[in-house]
N, C-alpha and C. Protein backbone atom coordinates (compact mmCIF):
# COMPACT_ATOMS: atom_id res chain seq x y z
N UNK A 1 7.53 -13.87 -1.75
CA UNK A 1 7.62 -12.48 -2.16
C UNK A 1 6.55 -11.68 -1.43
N UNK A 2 6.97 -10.47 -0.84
CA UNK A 2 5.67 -9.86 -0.64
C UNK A 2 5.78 -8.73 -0.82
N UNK A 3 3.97 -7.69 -0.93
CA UNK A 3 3.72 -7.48 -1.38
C UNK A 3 3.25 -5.95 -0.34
N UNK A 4 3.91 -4.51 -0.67
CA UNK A 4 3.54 -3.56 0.00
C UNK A 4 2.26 -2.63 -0.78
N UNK A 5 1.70 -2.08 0.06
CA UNK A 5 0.15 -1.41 -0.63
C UNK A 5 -0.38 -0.08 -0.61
N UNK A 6 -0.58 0.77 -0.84
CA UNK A 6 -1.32 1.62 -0.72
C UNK A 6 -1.97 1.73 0.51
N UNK A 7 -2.71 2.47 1.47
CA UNK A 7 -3.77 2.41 2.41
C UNK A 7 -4.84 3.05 1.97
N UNK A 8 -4.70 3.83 0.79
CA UNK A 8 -6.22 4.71 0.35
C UNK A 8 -6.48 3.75 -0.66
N UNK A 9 -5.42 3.44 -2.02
CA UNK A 9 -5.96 3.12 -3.27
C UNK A 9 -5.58 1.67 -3.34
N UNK A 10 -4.92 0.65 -2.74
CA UNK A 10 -4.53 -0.49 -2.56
C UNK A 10 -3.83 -0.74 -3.73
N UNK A 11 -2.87 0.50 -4.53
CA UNK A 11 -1.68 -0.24 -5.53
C UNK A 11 -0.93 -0.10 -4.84
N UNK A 12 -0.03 -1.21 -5.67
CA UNK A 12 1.04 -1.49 -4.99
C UNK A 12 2.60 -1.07 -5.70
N UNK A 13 1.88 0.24 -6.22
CA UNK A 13 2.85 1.10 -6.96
C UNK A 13 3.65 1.83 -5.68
N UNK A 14 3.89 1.59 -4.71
CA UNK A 14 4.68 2.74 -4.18
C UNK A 14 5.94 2.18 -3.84
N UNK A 15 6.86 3.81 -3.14
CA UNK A 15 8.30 3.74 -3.57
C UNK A 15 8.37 4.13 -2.33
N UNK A 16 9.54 4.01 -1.88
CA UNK A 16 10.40 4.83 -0.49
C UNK A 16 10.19 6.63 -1.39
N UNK A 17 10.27 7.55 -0.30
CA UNK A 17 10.34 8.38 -0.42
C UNK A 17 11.06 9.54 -0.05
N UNK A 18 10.88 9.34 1.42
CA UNK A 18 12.10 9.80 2.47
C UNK A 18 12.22 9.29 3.69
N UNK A 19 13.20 9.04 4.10
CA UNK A 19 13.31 9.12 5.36
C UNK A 19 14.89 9.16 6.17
N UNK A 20 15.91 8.45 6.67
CA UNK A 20 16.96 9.24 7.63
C UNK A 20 16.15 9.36 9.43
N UNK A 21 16.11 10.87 9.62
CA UNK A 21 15.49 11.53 10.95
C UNK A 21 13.93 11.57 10.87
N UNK A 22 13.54 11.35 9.90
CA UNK A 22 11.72 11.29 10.00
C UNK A 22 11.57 10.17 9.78
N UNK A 23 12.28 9.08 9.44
CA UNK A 23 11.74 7.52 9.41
C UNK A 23 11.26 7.54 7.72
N UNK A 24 10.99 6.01 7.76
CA UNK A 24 10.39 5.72 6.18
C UNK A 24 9.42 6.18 6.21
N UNK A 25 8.91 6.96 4.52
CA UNK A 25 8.15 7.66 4.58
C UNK A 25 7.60 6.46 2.84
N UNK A 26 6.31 6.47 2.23
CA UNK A 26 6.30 5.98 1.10
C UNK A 26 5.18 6.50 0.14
N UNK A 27 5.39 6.78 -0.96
CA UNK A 27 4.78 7.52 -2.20
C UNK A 27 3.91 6.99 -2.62
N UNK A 28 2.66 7.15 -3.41
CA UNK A 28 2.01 5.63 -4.17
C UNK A 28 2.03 6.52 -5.57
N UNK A 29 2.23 6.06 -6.53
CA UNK A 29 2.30 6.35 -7.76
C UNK A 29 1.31 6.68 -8.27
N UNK A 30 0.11 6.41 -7.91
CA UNK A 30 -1.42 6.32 -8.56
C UNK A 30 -1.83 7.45 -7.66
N UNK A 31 -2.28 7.23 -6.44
CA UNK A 31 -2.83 8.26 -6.24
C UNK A 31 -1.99 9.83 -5.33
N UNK A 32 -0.99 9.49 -5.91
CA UNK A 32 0.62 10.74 -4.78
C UNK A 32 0.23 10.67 -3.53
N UNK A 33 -0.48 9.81 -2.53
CA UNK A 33 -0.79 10.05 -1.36
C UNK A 33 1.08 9.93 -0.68
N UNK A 34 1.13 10.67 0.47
CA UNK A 34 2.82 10.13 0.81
C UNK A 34 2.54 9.96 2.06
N UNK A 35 2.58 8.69 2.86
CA UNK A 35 2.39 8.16 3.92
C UNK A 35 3.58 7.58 4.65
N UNK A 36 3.45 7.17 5.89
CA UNK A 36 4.57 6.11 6.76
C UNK A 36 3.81 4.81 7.01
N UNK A 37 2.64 5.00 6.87
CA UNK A 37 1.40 3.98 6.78
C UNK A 37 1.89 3.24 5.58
N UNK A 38 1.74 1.64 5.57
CA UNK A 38 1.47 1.12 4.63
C UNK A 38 1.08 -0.40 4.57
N UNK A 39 0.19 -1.07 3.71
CA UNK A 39 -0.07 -2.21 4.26
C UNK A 39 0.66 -3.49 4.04
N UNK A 40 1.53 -4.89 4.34
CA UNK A 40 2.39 -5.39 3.83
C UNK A 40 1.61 -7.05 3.94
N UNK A 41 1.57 -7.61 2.84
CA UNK A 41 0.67 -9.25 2.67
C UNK A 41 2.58 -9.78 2.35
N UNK A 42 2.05 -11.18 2.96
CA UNK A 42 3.34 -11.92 2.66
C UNK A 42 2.80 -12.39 1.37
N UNK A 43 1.72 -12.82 0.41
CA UNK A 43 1.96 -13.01 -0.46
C UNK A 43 0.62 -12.69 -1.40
N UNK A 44 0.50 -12.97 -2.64
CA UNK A 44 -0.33 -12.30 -3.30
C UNK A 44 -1.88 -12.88 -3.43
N UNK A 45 -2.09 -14.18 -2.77
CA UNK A 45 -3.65 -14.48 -2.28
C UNK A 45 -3.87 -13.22 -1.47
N UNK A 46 -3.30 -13.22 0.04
CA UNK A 46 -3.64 -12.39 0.74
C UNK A 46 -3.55 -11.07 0.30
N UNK A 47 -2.94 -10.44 -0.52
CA UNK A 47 -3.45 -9.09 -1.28
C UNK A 47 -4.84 -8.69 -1.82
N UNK A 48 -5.20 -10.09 -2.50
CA UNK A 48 -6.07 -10.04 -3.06
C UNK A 48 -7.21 -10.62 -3.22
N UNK A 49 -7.21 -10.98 -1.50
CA UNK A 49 -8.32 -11.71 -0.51
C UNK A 49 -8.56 -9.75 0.23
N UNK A 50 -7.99 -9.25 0.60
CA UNK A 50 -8.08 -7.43 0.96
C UNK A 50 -8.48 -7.26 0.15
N UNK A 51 -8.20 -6.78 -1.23
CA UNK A 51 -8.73 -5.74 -2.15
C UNK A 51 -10.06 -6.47 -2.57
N UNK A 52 -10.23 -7.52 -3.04
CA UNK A 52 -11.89 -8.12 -3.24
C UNK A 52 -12.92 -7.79 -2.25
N UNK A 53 -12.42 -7.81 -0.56
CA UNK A 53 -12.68 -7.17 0.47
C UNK A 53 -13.36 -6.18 0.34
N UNK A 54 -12.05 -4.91 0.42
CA UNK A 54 -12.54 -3.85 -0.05
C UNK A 54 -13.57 -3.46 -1.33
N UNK A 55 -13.44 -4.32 -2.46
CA UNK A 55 -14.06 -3.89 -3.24
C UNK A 55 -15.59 -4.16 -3.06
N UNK A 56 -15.75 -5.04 -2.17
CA UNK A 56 -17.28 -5.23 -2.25
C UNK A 56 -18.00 -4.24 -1.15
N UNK A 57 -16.71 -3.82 -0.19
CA UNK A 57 -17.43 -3.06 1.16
C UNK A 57 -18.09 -1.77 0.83
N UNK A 58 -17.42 -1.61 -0.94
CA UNK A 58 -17.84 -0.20 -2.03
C UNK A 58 -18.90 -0.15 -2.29
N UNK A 59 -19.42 -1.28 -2.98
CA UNK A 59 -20.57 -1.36 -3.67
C UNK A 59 -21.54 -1.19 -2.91
């Protein structure tokens, strides 16, 4: 199964949004960012080998 992401907030709440003549476009639920960007893990270690990532690059 895998697993598409956010690029600002890393949920993995988002949806198709639009696309046709502008290409896929995708929503994130959490933070409404609407991008064509998005990040894709084949499975959910590697999701969450990134976001632990990220979370420490915060602190």
């Amino acid at each position: 199964m895998s697993f598409r992401a956010c690029p600002y907030c890393m949920s993995i709440r988002i949806y198709p949004y639009m696309g046709f003549m502008t290409g896929q476009q995708y929503q994130c639920q959490d933070c409404e960012n609407i991008s064509a960007i998005i990040l894709e893990f084949d499975d959910e270690e590697s999701y969450k080998a990134v976001l632990a990532a990220r979370l420490s690059e915060e602190e």
